[in-house]
C-alpha atoms as a PDB file:
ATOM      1  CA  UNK A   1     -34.286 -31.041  -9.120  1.00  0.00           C
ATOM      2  CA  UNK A   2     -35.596 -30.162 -12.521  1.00  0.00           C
ATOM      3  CA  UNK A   3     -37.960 -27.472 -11.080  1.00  0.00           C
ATOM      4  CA  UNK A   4     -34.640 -25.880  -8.869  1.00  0.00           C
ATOM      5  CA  UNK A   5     -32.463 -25.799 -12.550  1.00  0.00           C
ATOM      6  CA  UNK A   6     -35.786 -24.002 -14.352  1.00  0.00           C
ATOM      7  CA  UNK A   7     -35.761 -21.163 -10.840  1.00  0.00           C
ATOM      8  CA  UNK A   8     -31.902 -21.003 -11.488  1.00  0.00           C
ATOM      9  CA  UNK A   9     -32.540 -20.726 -15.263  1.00  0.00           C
ATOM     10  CA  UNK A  10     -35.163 -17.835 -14.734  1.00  0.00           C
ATOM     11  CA  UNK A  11     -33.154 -15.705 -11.899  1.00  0.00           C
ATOM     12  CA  UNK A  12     -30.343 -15.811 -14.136  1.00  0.00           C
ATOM     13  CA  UNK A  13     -32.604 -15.013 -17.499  1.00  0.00           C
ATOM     14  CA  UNK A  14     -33.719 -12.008 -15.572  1.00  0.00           C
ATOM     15  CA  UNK A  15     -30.522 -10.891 -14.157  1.00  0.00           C
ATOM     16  CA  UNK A  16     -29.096 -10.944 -17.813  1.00  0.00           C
ATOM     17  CA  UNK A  17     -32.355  -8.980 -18.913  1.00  0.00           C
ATOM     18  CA  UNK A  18     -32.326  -6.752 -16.404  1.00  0.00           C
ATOM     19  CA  UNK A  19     -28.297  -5.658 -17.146  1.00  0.00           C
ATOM     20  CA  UNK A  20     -29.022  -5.488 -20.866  1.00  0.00           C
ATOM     21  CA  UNK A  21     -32.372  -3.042 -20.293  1.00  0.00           C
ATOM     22  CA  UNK A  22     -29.946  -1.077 -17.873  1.00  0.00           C
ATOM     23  CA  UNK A  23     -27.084  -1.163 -20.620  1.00  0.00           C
ATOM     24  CA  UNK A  24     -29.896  -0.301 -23.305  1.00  0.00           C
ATOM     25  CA  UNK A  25     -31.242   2.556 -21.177  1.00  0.00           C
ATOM     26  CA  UNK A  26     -27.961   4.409 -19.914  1.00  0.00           C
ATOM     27  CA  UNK A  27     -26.208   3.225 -22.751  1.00  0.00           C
ATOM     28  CA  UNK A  28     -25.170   7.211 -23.481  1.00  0.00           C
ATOM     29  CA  UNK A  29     -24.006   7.428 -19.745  1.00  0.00           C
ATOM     30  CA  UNK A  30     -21.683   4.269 -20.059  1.00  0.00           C
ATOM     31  CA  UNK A  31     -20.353   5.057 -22.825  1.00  0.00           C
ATOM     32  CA  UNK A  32     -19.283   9.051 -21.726  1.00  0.00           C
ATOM     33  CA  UNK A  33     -17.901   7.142 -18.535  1.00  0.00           C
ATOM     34  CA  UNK A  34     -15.989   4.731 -20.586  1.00  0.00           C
ATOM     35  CA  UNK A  35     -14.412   7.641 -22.631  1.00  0.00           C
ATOM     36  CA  UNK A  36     -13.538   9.232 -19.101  1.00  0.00           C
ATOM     37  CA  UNK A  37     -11.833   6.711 -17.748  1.00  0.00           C
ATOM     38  CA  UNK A  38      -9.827   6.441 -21.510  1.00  0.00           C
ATOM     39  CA  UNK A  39      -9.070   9.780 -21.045  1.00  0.00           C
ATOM     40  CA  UNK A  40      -7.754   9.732 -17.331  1.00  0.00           C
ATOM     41  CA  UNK A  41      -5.886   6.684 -18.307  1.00  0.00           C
ATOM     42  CA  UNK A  42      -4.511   8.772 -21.076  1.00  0.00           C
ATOM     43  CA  UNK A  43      -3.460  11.866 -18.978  1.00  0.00           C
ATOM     44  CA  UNK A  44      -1.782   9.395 -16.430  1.00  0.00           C
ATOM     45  CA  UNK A  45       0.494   7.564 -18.991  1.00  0.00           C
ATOM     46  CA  UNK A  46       1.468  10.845 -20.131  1.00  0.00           C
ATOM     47  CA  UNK A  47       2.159  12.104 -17.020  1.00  0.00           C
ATOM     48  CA  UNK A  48       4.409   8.961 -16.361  1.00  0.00           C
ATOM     49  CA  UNK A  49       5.994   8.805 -19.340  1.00  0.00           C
ATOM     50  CA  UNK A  50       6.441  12.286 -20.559  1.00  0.00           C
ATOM     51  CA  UNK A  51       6.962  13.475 -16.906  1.00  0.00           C
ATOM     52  CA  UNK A  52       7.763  11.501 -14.487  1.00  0.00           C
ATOM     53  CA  UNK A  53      10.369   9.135 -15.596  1.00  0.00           C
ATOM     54  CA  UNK A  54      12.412  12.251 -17.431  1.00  0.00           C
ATOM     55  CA  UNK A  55      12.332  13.888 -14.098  1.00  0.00           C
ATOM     56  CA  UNK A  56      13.163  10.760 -12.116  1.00  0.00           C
ATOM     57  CA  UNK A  57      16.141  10.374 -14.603  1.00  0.00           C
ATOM     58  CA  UNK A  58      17.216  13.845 -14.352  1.00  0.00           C
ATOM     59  CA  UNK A  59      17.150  13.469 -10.254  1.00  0.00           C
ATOM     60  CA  UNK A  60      19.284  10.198 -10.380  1.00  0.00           C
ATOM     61  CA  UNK A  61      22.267  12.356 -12.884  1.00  0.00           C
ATOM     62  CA  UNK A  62      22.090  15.011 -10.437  1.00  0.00           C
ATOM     63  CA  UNK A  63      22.037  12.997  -7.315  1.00  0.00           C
ATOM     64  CA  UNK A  64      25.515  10.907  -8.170  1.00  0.00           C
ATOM     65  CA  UNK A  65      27.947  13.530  -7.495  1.00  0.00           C
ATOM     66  CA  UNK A  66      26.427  14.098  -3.962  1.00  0.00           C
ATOM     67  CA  UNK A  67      26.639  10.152  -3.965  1.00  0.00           C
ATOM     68  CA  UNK A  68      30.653  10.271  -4.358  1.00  0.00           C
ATOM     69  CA  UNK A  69      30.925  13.186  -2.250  1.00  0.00           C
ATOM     70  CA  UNK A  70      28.900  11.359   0.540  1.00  0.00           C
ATOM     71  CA  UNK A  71      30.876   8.605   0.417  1.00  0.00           C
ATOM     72  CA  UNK A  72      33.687  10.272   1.024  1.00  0.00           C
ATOM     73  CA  UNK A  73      32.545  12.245   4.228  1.00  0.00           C
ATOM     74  CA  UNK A  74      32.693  15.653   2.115  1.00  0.00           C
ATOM     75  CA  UNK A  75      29.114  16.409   3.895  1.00  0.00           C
ATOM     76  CA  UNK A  76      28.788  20.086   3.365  1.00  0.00           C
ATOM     77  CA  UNK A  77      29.675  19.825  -0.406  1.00  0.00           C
ATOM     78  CA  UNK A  78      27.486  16.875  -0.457  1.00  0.00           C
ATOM     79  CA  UNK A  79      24.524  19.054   1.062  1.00  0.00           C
ATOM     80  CA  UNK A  80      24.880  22.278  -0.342  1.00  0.00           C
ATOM     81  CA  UNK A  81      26.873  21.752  -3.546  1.00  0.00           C
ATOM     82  CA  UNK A  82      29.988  22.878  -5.266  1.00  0.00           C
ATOM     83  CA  UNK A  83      28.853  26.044  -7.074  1.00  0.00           C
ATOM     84  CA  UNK A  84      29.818  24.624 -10.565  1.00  0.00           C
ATOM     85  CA  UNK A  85      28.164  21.169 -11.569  1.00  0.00           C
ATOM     86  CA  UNK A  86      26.350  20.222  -8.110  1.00  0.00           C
ATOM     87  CA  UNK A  87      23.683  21.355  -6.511  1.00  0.00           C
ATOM     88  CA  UNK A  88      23.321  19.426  -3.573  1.00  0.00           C
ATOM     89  CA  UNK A  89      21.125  17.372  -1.686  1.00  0.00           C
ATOM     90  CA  UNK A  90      19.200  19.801  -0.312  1.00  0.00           C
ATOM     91  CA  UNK A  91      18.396  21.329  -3.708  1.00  0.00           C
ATOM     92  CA  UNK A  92      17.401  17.755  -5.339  1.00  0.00           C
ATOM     93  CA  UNK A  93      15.190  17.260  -2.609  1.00  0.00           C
ATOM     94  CA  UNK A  94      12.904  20.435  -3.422  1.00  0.00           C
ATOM     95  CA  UNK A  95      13.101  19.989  -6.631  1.00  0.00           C
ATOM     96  CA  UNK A  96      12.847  16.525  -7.706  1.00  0.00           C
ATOM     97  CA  UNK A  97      11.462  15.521  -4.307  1.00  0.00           C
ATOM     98  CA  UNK A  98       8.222  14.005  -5.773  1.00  0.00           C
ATOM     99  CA  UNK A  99      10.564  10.860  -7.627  1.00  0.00           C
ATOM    100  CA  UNK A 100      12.263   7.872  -6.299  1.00  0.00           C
ATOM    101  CA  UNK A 101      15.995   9.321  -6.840  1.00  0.00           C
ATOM    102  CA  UNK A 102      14.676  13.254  -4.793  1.00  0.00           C
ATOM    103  CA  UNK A 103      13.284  11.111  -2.252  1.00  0.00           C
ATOM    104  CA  UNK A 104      16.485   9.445  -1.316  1.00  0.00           C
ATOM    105  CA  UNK A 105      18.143  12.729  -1.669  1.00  0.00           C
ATOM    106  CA  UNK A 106      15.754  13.799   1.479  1.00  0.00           C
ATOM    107  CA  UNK A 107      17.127  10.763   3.004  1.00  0.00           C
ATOM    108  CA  UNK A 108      21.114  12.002   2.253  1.00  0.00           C
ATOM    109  CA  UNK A 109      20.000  15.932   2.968  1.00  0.00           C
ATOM    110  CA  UNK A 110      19.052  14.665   6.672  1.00  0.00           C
ATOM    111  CA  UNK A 111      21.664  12.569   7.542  1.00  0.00           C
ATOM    112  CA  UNK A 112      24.241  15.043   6.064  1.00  0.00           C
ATOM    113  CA  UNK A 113      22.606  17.953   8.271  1.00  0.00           C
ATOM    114  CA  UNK A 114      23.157  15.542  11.329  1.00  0.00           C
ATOM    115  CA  UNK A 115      27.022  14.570  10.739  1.00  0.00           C
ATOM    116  CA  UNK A 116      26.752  18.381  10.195  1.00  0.00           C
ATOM    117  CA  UNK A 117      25.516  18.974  13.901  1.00  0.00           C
ATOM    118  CA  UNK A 118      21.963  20.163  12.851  1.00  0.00           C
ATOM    119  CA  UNK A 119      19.598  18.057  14.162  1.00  0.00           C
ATOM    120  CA  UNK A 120      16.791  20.210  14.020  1.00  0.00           C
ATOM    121  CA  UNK A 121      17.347  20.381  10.038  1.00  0.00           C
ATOM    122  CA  UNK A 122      18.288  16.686  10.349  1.00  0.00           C
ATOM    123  CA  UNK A 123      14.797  16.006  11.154  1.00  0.00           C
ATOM    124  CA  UNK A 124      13.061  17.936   8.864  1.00  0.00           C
ATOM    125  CA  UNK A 125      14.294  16.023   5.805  1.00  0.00           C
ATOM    126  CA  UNK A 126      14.219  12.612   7.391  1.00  0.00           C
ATOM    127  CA  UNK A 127      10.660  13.046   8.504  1.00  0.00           C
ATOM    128  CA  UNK A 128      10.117  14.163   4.663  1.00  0.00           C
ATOM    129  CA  UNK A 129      11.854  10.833   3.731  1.00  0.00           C
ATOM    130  CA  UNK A 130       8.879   7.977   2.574  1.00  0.00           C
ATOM    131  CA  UNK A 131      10.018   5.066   2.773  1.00  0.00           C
ATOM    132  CA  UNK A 132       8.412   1.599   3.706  1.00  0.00           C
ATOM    133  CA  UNK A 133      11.155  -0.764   3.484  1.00  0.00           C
ATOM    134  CA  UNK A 134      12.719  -3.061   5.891  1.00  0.00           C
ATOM    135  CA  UNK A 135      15.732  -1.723   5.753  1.00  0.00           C
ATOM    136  CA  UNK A 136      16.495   1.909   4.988  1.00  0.00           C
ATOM    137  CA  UNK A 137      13.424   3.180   6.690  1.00  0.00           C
ATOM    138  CA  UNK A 138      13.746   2.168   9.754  1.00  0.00           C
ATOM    139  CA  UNK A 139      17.563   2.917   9.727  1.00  0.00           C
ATOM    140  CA  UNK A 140      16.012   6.561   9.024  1.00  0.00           C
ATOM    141  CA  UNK A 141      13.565   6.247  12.084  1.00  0.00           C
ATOM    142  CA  UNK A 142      16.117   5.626  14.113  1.00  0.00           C
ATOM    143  CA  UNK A 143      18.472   8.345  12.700  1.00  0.00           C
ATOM    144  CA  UNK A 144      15.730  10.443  13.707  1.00  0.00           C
ATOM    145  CA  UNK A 145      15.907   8.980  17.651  1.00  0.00           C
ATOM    146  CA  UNK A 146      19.481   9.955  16.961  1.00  0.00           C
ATOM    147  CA  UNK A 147      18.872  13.392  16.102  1.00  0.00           C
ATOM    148  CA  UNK A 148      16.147  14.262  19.215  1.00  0.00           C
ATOM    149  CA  UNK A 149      19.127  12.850  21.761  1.00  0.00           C
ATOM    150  CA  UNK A 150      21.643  15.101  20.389  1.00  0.00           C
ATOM    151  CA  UNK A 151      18.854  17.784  20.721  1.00  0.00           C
ATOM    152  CA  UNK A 152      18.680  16.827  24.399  1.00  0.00           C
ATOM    153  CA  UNK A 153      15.165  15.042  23.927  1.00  0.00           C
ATOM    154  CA  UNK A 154      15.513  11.590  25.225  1.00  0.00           C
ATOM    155  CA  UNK A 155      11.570  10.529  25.575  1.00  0.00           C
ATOM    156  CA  UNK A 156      10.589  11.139  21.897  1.00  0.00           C
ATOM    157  CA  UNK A 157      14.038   9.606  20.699  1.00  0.00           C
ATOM    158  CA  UNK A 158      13.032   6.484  22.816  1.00  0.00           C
ATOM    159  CA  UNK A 159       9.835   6.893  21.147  1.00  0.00           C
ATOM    160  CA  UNK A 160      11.556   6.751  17.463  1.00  0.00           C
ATOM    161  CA  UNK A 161      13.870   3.789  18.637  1.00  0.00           C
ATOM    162  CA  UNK A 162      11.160   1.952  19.797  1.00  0.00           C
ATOM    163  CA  UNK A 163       9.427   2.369  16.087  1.00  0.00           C
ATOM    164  CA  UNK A 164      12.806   1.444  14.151  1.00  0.00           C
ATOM    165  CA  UNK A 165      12.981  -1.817  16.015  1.00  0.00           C
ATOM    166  CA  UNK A 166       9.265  -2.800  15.333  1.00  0.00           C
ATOM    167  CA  UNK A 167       9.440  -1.660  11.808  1.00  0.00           C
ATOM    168  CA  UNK A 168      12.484  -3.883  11.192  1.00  0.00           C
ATOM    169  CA  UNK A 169      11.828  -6.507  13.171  1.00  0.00           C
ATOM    170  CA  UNK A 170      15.112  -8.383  12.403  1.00  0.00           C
ATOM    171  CA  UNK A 171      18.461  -9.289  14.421  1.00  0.00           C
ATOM    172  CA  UNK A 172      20.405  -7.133  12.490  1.00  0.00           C
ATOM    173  CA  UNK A 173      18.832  -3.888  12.766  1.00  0.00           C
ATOM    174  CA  UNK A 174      16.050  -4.794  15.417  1.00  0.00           C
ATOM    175  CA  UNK A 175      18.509  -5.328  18.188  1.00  0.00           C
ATOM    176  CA  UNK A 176      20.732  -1.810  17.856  1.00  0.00           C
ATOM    177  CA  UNK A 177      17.930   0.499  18.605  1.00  0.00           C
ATOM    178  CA  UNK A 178      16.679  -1.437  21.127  1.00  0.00           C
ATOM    179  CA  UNK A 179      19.804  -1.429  23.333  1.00  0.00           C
ATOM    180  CA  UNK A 180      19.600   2.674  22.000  1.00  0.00           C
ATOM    181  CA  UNK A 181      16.218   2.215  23.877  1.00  0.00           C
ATOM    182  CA  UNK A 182      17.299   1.151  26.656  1.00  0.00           C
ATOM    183  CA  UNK A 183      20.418   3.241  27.193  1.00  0.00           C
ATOM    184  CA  UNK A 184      17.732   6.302  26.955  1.00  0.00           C
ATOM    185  CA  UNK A 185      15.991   4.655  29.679  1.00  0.00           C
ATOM    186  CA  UNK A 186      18.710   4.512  31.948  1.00  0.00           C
ATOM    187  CA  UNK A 187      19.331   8.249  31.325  1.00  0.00           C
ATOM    188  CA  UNK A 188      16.318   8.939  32.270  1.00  0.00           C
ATOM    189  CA  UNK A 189      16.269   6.678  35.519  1.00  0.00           C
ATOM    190  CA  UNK A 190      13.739   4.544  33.838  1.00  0.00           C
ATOM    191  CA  UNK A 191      15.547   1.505  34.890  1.00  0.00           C
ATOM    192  CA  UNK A 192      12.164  -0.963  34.682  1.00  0.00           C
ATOM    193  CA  UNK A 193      11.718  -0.124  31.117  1.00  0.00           C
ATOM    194  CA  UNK A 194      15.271  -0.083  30.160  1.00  0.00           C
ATOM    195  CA  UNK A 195      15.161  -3.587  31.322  1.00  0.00           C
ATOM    196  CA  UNK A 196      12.651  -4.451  28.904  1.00  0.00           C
ATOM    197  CA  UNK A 197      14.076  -3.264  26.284  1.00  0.00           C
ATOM    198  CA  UNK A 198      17.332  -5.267  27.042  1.00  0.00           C
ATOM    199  CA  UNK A 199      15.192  -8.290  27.953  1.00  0.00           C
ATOM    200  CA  UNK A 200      13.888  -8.178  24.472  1.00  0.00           C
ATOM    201  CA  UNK A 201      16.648  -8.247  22.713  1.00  0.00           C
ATOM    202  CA  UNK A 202      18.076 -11.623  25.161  1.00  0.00           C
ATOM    203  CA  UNK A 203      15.088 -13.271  24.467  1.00  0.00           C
ATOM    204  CA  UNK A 204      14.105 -12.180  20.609  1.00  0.00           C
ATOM    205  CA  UNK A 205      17.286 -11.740  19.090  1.00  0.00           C
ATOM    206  CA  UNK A 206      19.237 -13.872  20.909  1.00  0.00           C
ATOM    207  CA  UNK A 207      21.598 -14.457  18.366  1.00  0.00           C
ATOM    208  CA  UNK A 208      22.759 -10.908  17.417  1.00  0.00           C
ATOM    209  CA  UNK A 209      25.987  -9.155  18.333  1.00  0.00           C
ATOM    210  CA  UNK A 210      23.946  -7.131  20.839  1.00  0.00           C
ATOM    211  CA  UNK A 211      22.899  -9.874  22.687  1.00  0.00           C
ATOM    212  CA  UNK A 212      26.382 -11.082  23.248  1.00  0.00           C
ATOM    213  CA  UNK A 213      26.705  -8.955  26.431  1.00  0.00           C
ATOM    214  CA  UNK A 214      23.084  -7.854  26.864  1.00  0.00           C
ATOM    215  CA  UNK A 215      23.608  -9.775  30.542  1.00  0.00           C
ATOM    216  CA  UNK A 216      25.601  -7.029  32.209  1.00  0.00           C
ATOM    217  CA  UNK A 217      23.070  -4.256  30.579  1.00  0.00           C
ATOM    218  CA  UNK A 218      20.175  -6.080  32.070  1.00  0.00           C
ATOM    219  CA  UNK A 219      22.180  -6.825  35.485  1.00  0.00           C
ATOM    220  CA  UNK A 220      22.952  -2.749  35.617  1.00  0.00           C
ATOM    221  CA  UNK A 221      19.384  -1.672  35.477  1.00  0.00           C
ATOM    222  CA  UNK A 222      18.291  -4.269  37.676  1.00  0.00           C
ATOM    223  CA  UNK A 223      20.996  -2.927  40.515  1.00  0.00           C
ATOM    224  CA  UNK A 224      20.070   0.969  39.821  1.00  0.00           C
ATOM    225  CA  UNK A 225      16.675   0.034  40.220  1.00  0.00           C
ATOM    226  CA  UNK A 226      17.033  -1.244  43.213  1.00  0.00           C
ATOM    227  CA  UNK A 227      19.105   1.642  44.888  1.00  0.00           C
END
């Protein structure tokens, strides 16, 4: 026992020797990389604070107009702007894109260019939207599904569907793009897969409004299939 604490005692000696010869030796080095990372550390702080939060600040003052007119289904002013103390969505988004408040102005741009019957544009800003929430993102995703059905794509609006339900994964939100799943199928004749999606919702999110009549949905497929 005594002879294992002296082999413990020497690895150790000569682990601490060893670091301070390497310290001694480089001891120049360390220190210019110390200074660096002061000095990146530096730059970044200044960037946040002298940058970044004016400019996040800035984005949320201009976004609140577009906020009210939103709100009250005034879409094109709330995209484009008034030509006196608005800009507009669209506007925010390039220019302040890069901060929390621009970012949810890509979010508004998109959905206002969809109520406005542009899908194509629609899609363009939502895509440009990051978000990883449970709850606004995958509202997005499936915004975008929205936008490639009323652009007469079906498959890759199934596809965006199917990823808002995952990404949510809850009977609130889970549930309503997975019957929009499943009504896709059925336009396309896909009746087996429509079924699954309907069959997930019964037996996952049983308890939603969805599921309430999810039955007749499943019994529908299950008949065109058949025919």
């Amino acid at each position: 026992m005594a002879k294992k604490k002296e082999n413990e005692s020497v690895e150790v000696g000569e682990i601490l020797s060893r670091s301070e010869q390497f310290i001694e030796k480089n001891k120049n080095l360390l220190l210019y990389g110390i200074v660096g990372i002061a000095a990146i550390a530096a730059i970044i702080l200044a960037y946040h604070y002298g940058y970044a939060v004016p400019q996040n600040e800035k984005a949320k003052v201009a976004i609140f107009k577009g906020e009210q007119y939103f709100e009250r289904d005034s879409f094109a002013l709330a995209l484009n702007g008034n030509d006196a103390d608005y800009e507009g969505f669209d506007a925010i988004a390039d220019q302040y894109g890069h901060t929390k408040s621009g970012n949810l102005a890509k979010a508004y741009a998109g959905i206002c260019y969809y109520k406005l019957g542009d899908p194509q544009s629609a899609v363009k800003r939502l895509k440009s939207f990051n978000g990883d929430d449970d709850q606004i993102a995958p509202v997005i995703i499936g915004l975008i599904g929205d936008c490639y059905v009323s652009s007469g794509d079906t498959k890759e609006a199934i596809h965006y569907f199917k990823k808002a339900a995952e990404k949510a994964n809850n009977e609130i939100i889970s549930p309503i793009y997975l019957k929009k799943a499943g009504l896709a199928y059925e336009s396309l004749n896909q009746y087996e897969q429509a079924i699954k999606a309907y069959q997930t919702i019964k037996d996952k999110y049983s308890r939603s409004a969805e599921a309430m009549d999810i039955e007749k949905y499943i019994t529908r497929s299950e008949i065109k299939s058949k025919q």
